[in-house]
Structure formats: structure tokens, C-alpha cells
PDB file of N, CA and C in Angstrom:
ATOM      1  N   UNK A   1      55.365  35.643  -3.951  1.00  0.00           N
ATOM      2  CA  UNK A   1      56.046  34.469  -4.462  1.00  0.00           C
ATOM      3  C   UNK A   1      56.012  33.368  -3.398  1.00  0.00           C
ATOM      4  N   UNK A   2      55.844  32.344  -3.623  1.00  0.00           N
ATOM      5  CA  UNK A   2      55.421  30.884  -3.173  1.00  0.00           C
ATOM      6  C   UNK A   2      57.103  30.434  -2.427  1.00  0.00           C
ATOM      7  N   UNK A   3      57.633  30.324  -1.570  1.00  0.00           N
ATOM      8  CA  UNK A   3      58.755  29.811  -1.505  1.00  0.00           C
ATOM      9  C   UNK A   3      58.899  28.729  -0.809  1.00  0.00           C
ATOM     10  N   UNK A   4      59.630  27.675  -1.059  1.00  0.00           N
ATOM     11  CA  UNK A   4      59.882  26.259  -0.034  1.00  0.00           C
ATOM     12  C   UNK A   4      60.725  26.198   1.094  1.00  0.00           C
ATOM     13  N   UNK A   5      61.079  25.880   2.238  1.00  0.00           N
ATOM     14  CA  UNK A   5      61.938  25.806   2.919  1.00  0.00           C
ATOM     15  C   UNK A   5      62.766  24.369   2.318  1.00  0.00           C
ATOM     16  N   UNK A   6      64.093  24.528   3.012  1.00  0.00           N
ATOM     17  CA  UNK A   6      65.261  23.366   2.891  1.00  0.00           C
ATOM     18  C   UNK A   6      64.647  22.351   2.843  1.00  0.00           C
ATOM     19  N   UNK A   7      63.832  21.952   4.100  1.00  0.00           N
ATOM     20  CA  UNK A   7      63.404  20.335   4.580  1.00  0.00           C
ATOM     21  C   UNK A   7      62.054  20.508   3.473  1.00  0.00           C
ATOM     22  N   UNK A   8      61.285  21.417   3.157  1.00  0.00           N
ATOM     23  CA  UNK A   8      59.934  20.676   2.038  1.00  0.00           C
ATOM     24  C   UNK A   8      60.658  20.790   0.743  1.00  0.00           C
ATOM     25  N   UNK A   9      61.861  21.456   0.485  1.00  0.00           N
ATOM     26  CA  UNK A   9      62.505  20.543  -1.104  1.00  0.00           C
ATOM     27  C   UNK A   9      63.118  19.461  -0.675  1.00  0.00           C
ATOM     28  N   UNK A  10      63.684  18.946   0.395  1.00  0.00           N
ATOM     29  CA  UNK A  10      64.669  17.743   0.699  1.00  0.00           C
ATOM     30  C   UNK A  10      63.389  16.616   0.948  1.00  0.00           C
ATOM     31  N   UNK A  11      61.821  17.131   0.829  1.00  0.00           N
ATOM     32  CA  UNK A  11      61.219  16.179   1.151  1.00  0.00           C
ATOM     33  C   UNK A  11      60.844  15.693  -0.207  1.00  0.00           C
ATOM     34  N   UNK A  12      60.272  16.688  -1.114  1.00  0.00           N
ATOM     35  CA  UNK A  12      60.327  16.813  -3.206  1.00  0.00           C
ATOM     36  C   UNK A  12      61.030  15.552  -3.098  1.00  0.00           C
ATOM     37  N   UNK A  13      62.603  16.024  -3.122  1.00  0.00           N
ATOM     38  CA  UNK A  13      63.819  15.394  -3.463  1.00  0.00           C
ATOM     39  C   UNK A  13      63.661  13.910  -3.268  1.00  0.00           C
ATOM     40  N   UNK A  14      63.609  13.142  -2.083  1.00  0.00           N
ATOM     41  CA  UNK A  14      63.647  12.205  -1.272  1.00  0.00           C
ATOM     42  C   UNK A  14      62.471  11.685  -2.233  1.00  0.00           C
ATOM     43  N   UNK A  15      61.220  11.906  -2.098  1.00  0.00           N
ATOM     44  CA  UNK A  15      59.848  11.440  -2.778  1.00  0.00           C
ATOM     45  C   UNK A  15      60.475  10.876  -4.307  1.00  0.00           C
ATOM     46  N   UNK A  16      61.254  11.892  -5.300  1.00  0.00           N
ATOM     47  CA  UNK A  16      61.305  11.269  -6.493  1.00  0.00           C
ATOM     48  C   UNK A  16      62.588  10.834  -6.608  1.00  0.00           C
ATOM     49  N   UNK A  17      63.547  10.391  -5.379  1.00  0.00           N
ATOM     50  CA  UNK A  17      64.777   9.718  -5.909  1.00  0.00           C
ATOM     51  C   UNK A  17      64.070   8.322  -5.596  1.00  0.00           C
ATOM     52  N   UNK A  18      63.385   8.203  -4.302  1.00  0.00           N
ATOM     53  CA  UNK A  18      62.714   6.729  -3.458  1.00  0.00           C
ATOM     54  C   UNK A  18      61.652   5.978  -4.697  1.00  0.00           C
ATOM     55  N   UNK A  19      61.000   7.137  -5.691  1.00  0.00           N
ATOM     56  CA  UNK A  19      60.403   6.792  -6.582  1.00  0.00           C
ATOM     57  C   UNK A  19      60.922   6.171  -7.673  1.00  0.00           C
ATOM     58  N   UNK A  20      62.422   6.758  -8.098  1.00  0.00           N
ATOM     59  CA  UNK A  20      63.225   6.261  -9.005  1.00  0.00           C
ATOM     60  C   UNK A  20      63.993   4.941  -8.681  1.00  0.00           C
ATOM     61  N   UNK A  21      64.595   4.990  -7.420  1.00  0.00           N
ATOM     62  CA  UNK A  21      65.017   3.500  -7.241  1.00  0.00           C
ATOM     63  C   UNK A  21      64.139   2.790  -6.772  1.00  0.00           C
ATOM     64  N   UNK A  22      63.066   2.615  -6.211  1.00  0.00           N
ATOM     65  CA  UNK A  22      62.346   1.605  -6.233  1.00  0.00           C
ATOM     66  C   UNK A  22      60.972   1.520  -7.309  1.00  0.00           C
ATOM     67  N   UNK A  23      60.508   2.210  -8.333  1.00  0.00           N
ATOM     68  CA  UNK A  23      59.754   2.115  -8.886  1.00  0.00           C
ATOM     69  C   UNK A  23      58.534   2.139  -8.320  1.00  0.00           C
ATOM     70  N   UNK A  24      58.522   2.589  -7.036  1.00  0.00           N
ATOM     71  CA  UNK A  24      56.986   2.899  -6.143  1.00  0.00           C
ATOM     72  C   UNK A  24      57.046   4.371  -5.616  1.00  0.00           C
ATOM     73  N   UNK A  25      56.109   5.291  -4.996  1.00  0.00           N
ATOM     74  CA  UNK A  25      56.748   6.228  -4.411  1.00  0.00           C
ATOM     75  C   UNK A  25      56.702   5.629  -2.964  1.00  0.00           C
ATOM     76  N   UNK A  26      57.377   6.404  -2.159  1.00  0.00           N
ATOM     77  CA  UNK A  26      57.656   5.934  -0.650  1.00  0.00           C
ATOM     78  C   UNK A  26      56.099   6.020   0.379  1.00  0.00           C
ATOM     79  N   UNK A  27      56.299   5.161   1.654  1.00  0.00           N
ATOM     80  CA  UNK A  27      54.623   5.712   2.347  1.00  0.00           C
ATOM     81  C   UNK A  27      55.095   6.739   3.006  1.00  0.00           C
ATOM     82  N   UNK A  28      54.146   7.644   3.560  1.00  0.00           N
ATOM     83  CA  UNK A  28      54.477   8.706   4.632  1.00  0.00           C
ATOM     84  C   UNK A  28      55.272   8.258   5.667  1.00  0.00           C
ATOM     85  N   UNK A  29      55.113   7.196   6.315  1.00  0.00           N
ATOM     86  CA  UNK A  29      55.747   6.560   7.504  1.00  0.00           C
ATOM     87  C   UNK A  29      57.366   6.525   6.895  1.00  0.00           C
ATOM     88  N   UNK A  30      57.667   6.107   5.828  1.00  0.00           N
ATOM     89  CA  UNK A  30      58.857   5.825   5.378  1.00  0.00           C
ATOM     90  C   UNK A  30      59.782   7.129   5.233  1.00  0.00           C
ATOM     91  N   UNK A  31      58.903   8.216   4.779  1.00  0.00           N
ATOM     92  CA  UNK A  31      59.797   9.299   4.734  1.00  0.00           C
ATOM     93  C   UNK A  31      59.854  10.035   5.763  1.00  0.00           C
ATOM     94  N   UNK A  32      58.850  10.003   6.916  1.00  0.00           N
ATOM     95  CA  UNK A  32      59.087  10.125   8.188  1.00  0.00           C
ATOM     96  C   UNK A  32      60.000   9.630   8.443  1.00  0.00           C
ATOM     97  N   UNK A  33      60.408   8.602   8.774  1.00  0.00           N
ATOM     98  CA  UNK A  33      61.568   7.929   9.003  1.00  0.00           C
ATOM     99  C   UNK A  33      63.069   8.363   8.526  1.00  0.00           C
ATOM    100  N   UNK A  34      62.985   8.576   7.323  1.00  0.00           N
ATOM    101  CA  UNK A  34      63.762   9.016   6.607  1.00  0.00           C
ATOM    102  C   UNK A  34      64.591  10.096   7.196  1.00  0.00           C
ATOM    103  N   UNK A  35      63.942  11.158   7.516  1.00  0.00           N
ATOM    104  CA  UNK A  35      63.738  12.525   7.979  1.00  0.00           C
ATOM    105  C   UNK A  35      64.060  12.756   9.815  1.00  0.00           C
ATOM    106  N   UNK A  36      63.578  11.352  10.504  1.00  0.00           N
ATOM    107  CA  UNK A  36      63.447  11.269  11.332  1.00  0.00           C
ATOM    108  C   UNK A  36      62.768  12.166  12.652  1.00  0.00           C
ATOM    109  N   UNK A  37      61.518  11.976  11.795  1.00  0.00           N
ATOM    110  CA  UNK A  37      60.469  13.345  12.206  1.00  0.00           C
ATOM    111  C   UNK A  37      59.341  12.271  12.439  1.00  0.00           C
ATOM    112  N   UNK A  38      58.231  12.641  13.337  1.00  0.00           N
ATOM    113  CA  UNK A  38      57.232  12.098  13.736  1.00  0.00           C
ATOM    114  C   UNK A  38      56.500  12.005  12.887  1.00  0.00           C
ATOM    115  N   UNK A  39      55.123  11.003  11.878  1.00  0.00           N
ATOM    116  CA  UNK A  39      53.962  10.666  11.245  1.00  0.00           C
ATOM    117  C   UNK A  39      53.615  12.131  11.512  1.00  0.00           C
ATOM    118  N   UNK A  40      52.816  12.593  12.276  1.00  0.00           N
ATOM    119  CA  UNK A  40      51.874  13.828  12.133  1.00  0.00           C
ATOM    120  C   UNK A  40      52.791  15.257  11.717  1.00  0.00           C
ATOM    121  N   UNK A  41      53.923  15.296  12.159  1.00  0.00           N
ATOM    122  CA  UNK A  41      55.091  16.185  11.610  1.00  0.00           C
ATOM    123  C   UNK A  41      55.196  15.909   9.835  1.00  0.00           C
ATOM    124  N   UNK A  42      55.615  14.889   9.627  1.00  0.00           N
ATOM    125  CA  UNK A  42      55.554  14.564   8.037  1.00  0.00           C
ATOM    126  C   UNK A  42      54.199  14.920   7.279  1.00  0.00           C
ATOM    127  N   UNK A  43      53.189  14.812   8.134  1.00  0.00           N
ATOM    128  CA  UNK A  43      51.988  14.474   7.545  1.00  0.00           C
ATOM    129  C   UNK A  43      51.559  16.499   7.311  1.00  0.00           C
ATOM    130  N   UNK A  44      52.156  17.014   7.991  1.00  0.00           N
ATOM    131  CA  UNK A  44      51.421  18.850   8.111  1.00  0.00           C
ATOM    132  C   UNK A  44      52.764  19.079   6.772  1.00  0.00           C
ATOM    133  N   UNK A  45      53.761  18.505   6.601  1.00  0.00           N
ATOM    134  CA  UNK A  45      54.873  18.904   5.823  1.00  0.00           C
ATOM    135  C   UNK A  45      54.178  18.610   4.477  1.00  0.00           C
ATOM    136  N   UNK A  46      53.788  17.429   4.071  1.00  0.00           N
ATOM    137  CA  UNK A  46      53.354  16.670   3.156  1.00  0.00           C
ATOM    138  C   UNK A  46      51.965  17.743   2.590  1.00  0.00           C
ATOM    139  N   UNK A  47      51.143  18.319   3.756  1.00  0.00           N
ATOM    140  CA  UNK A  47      49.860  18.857   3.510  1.00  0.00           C
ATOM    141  C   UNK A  47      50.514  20.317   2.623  1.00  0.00           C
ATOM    142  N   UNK A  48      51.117  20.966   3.395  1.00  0.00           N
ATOM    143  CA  UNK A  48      51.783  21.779   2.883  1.00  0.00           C
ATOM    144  C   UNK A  48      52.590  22.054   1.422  1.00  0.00           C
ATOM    145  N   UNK A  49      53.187  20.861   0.590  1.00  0.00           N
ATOM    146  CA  UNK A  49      53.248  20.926  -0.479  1.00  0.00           C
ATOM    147  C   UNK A  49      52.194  20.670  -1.214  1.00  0.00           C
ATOM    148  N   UNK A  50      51.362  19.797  -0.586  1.00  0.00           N
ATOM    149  CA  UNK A  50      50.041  19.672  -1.496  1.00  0.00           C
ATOM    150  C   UNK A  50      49.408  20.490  -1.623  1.00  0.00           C
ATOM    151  N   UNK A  51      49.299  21.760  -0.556  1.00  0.00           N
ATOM    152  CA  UNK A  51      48.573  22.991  -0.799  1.00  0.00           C
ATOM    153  C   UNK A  51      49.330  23.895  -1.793  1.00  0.00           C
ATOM    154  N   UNK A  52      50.708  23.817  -1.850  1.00  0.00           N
ATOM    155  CA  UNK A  52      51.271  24.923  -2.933  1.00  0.00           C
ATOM    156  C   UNK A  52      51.607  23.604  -4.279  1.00  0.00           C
ATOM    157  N   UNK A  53      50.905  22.873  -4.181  1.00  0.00           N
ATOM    158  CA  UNK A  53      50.721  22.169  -5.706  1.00  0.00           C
ATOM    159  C   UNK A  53      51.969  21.138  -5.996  1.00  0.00           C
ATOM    160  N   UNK A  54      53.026  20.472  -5.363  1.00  0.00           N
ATOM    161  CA  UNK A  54      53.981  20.243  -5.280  1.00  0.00           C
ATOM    162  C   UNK A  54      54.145  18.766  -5.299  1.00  0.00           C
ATOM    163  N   UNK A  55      53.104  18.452  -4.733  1.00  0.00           N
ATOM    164  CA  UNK A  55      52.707  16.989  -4.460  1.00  0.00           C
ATOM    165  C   UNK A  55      51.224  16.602  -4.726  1.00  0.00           C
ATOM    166  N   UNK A  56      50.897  15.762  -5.061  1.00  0.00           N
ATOM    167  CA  UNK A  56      49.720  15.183  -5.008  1.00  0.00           C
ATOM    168  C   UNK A  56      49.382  13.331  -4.327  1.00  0.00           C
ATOM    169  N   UNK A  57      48.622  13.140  -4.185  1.00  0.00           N
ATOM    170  CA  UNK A  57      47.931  11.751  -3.666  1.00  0.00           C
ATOM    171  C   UNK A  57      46.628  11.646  -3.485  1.00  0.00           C
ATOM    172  N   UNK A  58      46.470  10.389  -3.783  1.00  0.00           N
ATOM    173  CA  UNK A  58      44.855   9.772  -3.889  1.00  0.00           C
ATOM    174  C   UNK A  58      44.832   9.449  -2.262  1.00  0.00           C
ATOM    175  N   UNK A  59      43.345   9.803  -1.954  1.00  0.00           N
ATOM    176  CA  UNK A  59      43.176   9.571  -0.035  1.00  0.00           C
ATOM    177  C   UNK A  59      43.107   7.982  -0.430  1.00  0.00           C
ATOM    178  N   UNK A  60      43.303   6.924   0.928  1.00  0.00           N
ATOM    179  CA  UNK A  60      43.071   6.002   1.094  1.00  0.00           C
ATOM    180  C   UNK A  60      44.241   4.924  -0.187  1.00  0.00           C
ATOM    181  N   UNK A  61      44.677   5.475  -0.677  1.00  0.00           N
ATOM    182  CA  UNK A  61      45.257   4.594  -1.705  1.00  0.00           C
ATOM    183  C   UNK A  61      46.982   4.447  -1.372  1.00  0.00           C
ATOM    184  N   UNK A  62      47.491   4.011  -1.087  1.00  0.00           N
ATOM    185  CA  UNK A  62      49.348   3.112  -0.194  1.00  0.00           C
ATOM    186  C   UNK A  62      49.244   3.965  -1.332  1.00  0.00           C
ATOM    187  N   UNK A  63      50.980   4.352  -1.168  1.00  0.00           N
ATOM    188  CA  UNK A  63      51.604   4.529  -2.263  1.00  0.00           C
ATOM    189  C   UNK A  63      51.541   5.429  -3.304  1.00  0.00           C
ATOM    190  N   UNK A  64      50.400   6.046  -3.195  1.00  0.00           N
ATOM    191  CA  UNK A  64      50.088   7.093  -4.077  1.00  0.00           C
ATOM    192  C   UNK A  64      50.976   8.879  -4.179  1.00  0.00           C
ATOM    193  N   UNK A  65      51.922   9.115  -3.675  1.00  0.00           N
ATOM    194  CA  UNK A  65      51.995  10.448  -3.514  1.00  0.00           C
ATOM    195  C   UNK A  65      52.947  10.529  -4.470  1.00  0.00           C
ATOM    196  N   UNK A  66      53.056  11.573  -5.259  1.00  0.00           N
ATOM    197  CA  UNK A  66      54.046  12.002  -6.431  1.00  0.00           C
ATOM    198  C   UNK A  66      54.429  13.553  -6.334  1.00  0.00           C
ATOM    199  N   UNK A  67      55.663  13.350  -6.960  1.00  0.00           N
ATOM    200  CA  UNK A  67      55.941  15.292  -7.214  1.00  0.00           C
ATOM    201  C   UNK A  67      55.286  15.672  -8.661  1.00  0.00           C
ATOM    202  N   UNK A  68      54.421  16.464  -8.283  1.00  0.00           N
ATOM    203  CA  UNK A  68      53.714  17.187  -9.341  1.00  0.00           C
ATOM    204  C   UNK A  68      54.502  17.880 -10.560  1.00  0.00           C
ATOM    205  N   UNK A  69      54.994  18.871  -9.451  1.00  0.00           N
ATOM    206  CA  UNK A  69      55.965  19.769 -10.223  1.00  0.00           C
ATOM    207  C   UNK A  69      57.416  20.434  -9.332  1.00  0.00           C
ATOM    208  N   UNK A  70      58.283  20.689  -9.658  1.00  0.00           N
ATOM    209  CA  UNK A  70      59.150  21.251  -8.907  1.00  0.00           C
ATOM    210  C   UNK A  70      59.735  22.614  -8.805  1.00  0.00           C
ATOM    211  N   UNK A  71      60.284  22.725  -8.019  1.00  0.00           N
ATOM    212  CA  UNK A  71      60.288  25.086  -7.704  1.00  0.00           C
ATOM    213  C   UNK A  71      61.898  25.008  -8.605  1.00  0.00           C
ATOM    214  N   UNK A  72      61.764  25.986  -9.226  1.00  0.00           N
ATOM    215  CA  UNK A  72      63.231  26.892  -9.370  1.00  0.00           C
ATOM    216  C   UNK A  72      63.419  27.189  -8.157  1.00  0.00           C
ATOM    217  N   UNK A  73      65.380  27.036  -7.914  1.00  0.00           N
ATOM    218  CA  UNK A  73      65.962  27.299  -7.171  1.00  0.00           C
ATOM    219  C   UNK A  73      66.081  28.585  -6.403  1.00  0.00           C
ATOM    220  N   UNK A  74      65.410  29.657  -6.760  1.00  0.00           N
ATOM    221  CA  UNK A  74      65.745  30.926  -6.360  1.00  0.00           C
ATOM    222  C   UNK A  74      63.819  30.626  -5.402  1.00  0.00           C
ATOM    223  N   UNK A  75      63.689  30.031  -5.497  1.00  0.00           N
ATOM    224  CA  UNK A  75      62.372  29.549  -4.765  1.00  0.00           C
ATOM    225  C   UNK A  75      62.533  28.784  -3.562  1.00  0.00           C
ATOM    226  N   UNK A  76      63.401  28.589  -3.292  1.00  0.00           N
ATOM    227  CA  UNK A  76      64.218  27.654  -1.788  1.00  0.00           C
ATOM    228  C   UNK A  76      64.359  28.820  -1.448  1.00  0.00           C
ATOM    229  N   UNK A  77      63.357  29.136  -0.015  1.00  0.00           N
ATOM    230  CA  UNK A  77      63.914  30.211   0.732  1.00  0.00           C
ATOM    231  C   UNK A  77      64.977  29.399   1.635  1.00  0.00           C
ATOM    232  N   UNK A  78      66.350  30.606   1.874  1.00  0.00           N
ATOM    233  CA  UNK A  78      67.381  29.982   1.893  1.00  0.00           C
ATOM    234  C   UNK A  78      68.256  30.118   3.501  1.00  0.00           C
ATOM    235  N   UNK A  79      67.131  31.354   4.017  1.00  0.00           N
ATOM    236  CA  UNK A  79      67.459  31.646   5.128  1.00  0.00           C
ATOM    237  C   UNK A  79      66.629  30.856   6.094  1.00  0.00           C
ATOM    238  N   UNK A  80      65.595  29.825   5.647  1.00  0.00           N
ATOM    239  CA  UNK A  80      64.889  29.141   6.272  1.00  0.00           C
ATOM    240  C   UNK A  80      65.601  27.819   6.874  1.00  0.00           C
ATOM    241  N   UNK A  81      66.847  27.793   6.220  1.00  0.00           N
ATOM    242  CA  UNK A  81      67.207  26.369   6.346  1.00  0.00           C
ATOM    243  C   UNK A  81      67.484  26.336   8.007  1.00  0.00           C
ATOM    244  N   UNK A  82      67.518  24.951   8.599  1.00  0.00           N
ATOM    245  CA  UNK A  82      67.881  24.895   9.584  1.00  0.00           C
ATOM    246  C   UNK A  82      68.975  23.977   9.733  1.00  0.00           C
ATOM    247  N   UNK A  83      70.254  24.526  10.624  1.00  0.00           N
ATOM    248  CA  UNK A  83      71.383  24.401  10.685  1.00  0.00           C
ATOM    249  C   UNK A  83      71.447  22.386  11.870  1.00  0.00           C
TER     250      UNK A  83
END
């Protein structure tokens, strides 16, 4: 079974609320920020849902990244979180 840690659903999360109030999705830099985690830190986080299907984006294109699909809750591994 496929499971997410805390911070790659709080990243899901963040992607389609930033999508909902502003009607764009957010850039990587922005949710870096967000998170307050370094570009290349966001960027292995980001790769990582895209490999378990979670996210998608067009290369080269601003703005492009969306939540594909999202995990049932019993799919947040829960002991991963960090305090």
C-alpha cells in the first residue's frame, strides 16, 4: 500500500486550497515558501507525489501543477508525521 506522509498531504492540501482561492495553482517557489523549505526540498517532495500519481504538471509551463487525485485517510502514514 502506497502511503503519504503528513507534509506530502499538507502539500495536496495547500496546492488545491491556493488553487481554489486564487483560481491559479501556486508556483513551486510559492509553496516552498509556504512550507518554509528550500526550492530543491519542495521540488524532490513535489517529484514524489508525481511518482505515486498525486500530482501532475506540464514541464516548462508556470503554473501548471494540479492534484490529480487524493489518498483516503487511512493512507496518511501517521507515525511519519513530524512533531
Amino acid at each position: 500500500m502506497i502511503t503519504l506522509t503528513q507534509k506530502q498531504y499538507d502539500t495536496l492540501l495547500f496546492i488545491q486550497q491556493y488553487t481554489d482561492t486564487y483560481h491559479e495553482p501556486p508556483l513551486q517557489i510559492e509553496i516552498a515558501r509556504h512550507f518554509g523549505v528550500s526550492a530543491p526540498t519542495m521540488d524532490e517532495r513535489l517529484k514524489a507525489l508525481r511518482s505515486r500519481g498525486y500530482v501532475e504538471w506540464e514541464k516548462q509551463v508556470r503554473r501548471s501543477i494540479r492534484v490529480r487525485r487524493w489518498p483516503s485517510m487511512e493512507r496518511v502514514n501517521k507515525e511519519r508525521i513530524a512533531a
